[in-house]
N, C-alpha and C. Protein backbone atom coordinates (compact mmCIF):
# COMPACT_ATOMS: atom_id res chain seq x y z
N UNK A 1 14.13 75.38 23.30
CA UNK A 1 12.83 74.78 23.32
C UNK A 1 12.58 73.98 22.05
N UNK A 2 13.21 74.33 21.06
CA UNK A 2 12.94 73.82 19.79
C UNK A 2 13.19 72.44 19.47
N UNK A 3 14.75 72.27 20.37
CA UNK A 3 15.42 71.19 20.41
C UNK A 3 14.80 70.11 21.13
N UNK A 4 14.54 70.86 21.83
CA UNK A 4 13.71 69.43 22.86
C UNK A 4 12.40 69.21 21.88
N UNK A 5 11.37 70.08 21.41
CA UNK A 5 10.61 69.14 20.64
C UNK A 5 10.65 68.29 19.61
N UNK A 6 12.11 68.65 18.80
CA UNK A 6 12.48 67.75 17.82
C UNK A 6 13.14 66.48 17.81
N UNK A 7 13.75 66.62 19.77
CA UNK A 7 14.61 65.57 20.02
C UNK A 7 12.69 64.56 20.49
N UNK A 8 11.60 64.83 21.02
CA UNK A 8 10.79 64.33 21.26
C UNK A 8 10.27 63.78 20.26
N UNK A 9 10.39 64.28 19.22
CA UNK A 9 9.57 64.43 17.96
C UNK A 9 10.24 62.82 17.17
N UNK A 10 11.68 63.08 17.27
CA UNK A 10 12.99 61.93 17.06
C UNK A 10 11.97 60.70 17.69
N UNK A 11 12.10 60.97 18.94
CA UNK A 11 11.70 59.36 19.92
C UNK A 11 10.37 59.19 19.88
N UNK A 12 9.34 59.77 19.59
CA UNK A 12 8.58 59.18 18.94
C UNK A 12 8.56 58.44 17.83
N UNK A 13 8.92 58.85 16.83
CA UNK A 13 9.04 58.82 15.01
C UNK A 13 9.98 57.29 15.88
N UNK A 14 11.07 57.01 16.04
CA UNK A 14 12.25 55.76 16.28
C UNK A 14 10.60 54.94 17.18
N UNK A 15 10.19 55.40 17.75
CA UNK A 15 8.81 54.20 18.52
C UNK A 15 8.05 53.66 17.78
N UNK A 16 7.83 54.48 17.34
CA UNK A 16 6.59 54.14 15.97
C UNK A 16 6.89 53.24 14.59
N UNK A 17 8.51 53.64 14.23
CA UNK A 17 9.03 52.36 13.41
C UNK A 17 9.29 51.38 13.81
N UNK A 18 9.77 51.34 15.49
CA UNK A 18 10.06 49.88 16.09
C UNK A 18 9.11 49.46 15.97
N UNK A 19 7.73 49.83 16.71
CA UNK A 19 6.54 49.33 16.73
C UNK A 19 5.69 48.63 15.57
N UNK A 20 6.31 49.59 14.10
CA UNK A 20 5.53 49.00 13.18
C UNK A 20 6.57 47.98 12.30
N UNK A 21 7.70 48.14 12.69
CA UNK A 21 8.75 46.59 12.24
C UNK A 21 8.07 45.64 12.94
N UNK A 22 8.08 45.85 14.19
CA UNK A 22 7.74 44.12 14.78
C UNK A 22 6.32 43.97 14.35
N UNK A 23 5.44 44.75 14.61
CA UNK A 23 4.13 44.64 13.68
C UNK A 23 4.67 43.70 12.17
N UNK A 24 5.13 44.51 11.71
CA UNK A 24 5.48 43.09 10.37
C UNK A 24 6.00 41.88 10.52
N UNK A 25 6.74 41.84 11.38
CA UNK A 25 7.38 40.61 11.73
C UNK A 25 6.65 39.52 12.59
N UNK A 26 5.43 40.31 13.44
CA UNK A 26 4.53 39.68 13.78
C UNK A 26 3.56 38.74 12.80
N UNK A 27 3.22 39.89 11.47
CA UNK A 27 2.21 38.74 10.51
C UNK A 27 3.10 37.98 9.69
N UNK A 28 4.26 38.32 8.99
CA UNK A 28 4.98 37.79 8.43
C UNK A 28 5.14 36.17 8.86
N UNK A 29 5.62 36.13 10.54
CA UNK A 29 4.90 34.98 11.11
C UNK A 29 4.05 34.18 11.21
N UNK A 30 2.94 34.97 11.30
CA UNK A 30 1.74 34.51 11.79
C UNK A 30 1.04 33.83 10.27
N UNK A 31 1.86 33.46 9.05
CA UNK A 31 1.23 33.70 7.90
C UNK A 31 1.68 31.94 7.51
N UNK A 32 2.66 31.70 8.69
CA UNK A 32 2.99 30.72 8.65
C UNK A 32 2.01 29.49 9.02
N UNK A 33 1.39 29.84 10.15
CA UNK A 33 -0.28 29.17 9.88
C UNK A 33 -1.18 29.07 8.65
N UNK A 34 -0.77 29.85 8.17
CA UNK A 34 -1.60 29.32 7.05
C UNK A 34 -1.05 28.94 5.41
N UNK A 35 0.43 28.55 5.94
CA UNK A 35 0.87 27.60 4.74
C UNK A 35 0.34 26.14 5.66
N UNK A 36 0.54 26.25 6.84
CA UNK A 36 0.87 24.76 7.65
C UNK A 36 -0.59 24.29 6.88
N UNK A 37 -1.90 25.03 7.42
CA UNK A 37 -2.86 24.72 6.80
C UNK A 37 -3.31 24.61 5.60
N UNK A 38 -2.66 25.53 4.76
CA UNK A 38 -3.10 25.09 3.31
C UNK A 38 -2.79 24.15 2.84
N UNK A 39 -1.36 23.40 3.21
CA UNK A 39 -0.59 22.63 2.67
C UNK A 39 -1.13 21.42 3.16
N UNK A 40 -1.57 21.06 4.45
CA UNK A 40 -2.09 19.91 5.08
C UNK A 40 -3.14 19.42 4.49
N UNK A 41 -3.84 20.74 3.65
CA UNK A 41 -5.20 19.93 2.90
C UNK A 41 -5.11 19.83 1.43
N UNK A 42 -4.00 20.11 0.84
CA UNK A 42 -3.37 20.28 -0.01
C UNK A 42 -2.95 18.46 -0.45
N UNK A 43 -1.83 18.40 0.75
CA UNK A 43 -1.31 16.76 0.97
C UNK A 43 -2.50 16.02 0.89
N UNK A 44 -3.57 16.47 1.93
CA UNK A 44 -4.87 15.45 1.93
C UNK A 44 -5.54 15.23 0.76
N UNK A 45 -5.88 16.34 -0.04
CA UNK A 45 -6.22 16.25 -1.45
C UNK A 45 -5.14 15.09 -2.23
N UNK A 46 -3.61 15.23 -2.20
CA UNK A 46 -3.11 14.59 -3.36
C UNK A 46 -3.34 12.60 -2.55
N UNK A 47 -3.50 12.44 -1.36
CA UNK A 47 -3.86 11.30 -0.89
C UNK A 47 -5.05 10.67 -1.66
N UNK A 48 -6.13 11.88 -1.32
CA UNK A 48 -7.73 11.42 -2.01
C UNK A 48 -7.48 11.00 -3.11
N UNK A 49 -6.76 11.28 -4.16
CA UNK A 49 -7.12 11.63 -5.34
C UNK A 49 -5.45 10.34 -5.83
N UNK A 50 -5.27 9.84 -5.20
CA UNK A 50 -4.33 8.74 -5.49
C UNK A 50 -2.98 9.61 -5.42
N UNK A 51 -2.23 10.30 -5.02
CA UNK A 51 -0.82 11.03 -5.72
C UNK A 51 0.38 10.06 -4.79
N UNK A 52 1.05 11.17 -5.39
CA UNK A 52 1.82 10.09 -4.08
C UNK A 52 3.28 11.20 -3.81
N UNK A 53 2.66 12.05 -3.49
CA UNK A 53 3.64 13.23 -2.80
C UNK A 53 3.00 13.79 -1.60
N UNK A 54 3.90 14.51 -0.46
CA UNK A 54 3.07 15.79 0.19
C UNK A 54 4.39 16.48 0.55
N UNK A 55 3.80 17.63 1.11
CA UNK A 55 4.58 18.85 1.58
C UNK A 55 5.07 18.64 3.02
N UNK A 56 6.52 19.00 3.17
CA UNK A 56 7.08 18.54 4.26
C UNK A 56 6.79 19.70 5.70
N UNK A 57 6.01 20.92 5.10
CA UNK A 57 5.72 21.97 5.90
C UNK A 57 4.14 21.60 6.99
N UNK A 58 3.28 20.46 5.91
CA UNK A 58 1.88 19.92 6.33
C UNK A 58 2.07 19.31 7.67
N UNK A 59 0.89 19.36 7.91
CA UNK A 59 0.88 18.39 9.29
C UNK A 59 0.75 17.03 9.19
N UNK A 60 1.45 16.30 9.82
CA UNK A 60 1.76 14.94 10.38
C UNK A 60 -0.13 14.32 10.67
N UNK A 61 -0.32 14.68 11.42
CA UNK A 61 -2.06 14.00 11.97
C UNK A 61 -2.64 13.88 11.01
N UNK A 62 -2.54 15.22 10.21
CA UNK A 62 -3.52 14.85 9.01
C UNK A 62 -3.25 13.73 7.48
N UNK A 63 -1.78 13.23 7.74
CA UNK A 63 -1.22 12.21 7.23
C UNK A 63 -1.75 11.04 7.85
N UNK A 64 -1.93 10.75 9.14
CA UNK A 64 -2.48 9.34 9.84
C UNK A 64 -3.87 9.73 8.96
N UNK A 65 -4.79 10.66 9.20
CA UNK A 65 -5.97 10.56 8.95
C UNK A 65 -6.59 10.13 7.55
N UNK A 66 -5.79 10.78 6.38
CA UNK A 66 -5.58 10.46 4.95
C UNK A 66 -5.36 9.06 5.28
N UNK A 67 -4.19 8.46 5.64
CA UNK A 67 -3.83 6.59 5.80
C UNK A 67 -5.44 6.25 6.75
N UNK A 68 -5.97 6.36 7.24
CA UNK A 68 -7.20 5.56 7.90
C UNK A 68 -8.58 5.89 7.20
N UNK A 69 -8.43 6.98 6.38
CA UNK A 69 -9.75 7.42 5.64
C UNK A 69 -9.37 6.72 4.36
N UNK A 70 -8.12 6.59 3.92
CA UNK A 70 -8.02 5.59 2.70
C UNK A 70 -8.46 3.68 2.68
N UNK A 71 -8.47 3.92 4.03
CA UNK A 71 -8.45 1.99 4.41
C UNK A 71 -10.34 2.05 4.45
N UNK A 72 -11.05 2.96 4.88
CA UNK A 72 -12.33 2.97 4.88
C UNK A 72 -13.46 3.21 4.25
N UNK A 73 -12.34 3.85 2.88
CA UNK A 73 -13.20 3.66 1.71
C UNK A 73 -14.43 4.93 1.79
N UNK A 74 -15.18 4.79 0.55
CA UNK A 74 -15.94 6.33 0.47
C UNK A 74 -16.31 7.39 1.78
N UNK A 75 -16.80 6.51 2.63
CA UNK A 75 -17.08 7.06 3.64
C UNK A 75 -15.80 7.71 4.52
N UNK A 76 -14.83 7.11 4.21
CA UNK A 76 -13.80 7.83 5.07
C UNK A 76 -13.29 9.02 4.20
N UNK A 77 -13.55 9.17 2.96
CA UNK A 77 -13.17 10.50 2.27
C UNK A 77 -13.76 11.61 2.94
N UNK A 78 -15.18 11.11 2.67
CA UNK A 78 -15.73 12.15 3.62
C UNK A 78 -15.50 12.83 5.07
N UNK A 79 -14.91 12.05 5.62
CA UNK A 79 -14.66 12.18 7.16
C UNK A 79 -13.32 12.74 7.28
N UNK A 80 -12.11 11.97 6.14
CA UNK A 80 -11.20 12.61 5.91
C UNK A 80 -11.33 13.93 5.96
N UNK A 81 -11.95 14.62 4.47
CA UNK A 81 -12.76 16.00 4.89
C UNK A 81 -13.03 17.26 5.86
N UNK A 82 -14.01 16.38 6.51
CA UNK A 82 -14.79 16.84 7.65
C UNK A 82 -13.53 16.88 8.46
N UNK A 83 -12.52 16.01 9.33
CA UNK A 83 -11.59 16.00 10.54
C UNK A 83 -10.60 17.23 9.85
N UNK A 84 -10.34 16.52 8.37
CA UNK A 84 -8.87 17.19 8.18
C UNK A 84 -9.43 19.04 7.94
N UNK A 85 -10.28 19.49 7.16
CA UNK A 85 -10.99 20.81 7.33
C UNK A 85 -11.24 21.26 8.80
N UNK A 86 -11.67 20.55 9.74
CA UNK A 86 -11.58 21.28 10.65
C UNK A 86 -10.06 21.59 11.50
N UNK A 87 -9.52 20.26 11.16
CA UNK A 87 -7.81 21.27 11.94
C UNK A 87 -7.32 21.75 10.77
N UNK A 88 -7.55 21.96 10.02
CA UNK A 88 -6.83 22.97 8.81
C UNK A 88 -7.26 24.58 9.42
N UNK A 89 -8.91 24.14 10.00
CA UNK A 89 -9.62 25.41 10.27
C UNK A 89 -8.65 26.09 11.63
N UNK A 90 -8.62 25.27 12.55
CA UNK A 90 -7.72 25.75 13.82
C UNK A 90 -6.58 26.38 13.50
N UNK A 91 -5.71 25.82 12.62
CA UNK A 91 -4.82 26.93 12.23
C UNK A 91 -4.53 27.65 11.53
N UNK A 92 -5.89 28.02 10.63
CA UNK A 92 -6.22 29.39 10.36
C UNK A 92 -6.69 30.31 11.25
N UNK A 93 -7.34 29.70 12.34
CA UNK A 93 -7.63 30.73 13.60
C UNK A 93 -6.77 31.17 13.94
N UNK A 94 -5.78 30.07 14.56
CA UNK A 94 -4.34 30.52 14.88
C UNK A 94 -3.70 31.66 14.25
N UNK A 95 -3.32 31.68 12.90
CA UNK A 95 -3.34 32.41 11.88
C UNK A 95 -3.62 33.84 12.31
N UNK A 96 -5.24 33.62 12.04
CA UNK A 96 -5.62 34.97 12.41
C UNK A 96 -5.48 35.79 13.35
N UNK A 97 -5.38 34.95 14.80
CA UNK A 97 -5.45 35.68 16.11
C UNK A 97 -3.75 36.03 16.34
N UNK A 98 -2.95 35.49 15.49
CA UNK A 98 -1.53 35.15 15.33
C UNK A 98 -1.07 36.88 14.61
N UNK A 99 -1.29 37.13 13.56
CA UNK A 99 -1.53 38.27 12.91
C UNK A 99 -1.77 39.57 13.49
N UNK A 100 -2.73 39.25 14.75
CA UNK A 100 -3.31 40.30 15.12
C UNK A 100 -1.94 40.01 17.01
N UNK A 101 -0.81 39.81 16.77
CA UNK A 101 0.20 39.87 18.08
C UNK A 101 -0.47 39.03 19.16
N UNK A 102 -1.58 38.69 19.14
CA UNK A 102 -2.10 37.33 19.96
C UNK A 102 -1.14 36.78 20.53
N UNK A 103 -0.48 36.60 21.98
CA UNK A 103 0.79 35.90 21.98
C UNK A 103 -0.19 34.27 22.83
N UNK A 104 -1.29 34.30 22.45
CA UNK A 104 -1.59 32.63 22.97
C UNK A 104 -1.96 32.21 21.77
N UNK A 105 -2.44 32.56 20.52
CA UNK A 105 -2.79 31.93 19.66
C UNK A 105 -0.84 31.75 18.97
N UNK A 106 0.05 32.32 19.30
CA UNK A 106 1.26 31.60 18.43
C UNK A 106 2.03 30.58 19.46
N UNK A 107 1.68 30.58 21.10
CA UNK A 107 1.90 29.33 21.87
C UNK A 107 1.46 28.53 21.85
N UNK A 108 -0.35 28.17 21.64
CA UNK A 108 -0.96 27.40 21.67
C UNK A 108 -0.61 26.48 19.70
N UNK A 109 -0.65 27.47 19.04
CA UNK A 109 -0.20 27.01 17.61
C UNK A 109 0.53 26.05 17.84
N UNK A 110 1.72 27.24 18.10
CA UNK A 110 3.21 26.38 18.28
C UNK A 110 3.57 24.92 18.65
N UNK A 111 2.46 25.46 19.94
CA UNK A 111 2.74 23.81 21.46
C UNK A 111 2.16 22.51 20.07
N UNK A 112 1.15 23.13 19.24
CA UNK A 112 0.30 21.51 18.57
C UNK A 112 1.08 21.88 17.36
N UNK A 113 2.08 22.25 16.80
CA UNK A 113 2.33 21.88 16.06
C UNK A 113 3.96 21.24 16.27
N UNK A 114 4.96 21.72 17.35
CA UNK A 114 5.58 20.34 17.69
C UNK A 114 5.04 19.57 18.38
N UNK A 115 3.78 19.13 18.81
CA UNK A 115 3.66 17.64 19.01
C UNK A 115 3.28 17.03 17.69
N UNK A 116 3.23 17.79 16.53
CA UNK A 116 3.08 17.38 15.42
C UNK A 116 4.22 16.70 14.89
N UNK A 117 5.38 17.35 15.06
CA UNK A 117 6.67 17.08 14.67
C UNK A 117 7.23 15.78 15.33
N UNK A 118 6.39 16.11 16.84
CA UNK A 118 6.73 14.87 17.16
C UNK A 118 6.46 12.94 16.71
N UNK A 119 5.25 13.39 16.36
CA UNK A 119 4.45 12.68 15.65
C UNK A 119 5.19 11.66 14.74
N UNK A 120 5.77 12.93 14.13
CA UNK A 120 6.43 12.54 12.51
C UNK A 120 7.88 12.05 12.90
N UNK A 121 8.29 12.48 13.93
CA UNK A 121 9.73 11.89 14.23
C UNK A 121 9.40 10.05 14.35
N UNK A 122 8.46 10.33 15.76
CA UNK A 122 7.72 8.48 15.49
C UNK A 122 8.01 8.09 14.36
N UNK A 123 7.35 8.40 13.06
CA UNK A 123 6.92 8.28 11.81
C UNK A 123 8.36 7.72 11.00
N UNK A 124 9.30 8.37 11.69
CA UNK A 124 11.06 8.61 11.29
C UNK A 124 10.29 9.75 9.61
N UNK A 125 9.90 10.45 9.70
CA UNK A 125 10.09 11.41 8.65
C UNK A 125 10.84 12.72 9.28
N UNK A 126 12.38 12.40 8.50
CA UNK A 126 13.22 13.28 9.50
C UNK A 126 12.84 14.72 8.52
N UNK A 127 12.92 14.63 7.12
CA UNK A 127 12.72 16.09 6.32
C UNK A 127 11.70 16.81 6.99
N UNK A 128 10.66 16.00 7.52
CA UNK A 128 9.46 16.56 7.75
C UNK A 128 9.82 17.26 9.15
N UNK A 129 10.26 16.41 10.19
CA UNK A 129 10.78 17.09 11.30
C UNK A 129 11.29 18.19 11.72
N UNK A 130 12.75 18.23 10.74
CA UNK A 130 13.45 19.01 10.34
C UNK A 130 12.92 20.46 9.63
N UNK A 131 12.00 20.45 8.66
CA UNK A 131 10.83 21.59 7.98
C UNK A 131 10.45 22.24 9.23
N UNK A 132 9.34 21.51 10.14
CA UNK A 132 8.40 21.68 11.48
C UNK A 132 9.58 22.32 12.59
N UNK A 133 10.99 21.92 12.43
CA UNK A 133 11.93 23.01 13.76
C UNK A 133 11.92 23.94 13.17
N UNK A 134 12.38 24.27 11.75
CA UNK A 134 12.51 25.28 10.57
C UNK A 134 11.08 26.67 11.00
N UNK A 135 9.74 26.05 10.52
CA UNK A 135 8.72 27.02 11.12
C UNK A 135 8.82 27.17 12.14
N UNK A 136 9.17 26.42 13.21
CA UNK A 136 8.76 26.75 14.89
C UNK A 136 9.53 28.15 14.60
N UNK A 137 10.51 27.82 14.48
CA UNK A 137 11.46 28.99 14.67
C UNK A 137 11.00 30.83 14.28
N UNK A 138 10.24 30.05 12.68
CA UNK A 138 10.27 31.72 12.26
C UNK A 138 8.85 31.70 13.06
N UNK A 139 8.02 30.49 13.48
CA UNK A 139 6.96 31.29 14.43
C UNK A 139 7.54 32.07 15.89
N UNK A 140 8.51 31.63 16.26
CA UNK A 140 8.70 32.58 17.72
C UNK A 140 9.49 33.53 17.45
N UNK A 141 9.98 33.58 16.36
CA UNK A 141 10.47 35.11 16.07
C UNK A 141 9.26 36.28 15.90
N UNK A 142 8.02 35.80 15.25
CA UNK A 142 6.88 36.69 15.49
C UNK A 142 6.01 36.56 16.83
N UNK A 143 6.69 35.46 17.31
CA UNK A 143 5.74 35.63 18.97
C UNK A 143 6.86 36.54 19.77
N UNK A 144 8.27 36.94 19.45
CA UNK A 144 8.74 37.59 20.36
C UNK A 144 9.13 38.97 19.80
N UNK A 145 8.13 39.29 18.58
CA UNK A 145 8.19 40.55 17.99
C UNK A 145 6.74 41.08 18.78
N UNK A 146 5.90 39.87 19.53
CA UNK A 146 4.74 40.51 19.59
C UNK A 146 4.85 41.30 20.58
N UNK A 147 5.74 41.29 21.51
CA UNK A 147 5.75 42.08 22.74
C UNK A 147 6.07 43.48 22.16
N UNK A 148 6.83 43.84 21.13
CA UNK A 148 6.92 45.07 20.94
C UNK A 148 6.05 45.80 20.05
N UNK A 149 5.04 45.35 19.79
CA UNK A 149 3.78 46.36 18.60
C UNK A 149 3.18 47.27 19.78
N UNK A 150 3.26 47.00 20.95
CA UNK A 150 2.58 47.78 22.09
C UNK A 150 1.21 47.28 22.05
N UNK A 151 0.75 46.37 21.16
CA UNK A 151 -0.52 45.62 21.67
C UNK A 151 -1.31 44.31 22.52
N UNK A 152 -2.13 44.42 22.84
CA UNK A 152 -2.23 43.18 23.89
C UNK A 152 -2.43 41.68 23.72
């Protein structure tokens, strides 16, 4: 009798570490939203402010938007702003709902951020391309850890 509760005792304890590995591997992922986003407003900042670098991890759209808020002068800073903060904001949602094994917030992420890549291929920014397959990747390694945390 003993044996069997310890062999139970075993397969629990082995469930509970699987469960809480992919749990890590889930946010570890999901954390990746929020470089995409920090970095996108990051790039947008060094645009505003004259630089002349960005991060190859940022998003592509918010590069067109920086180039059309620069041609429009004060008023487009602002708007710059306003557009580029709010999709910075989306994929911090992403992010968050991403974190928590969400498996539509790391598809829906995912799906807009290679058409992002795609974007940038247009663009011929192959580093940047190349970065954007780089994350896809470690994002579906936490979208296919999400099936195993046992949450919904």
């Amino acid at each position: 009798m003993a044996s069997v509760d310890s062999t139970s005792a075993t397969f629990n304890s082995a469930g509970t570490v699987a469960q809480a590995t992919a749990l890590a591997r889930v946010r570890v992922s999901a954390r990746w939203f929020y470089w995409i986003a920090g970095l996108s407003l990051i790039n947008s900042a060094v645009v505003i402010f004259g630089g002349n670098f960005h991060f190859v991890v940022g998003l592509g759209v918010t590069s067109v938007v920086d180039a059309l808020a620069k041609q429009a002068g004060n008023a487009g800073v602002v708007l710059d702003l306003i557009i580029n903060g709010c999709v910075a904001g989306l994929f911090i949602l992403f992010g968050s709902f991403a974190s928590k094994a969400q498996k539509w917030a790391f598809l829906v992420g995912m799906a807009l951020y290679a058409l992002d890549g795609f974007l940038l291929l247009t663009a011929r920014d192959i580093l940047s391309v190349a970065f954007h397959a780089y994350a896809l990747y470690c994002l579906y390694r936490g979208l296919a850890a999400a099936d195993a945390t046992g949450q919904a």
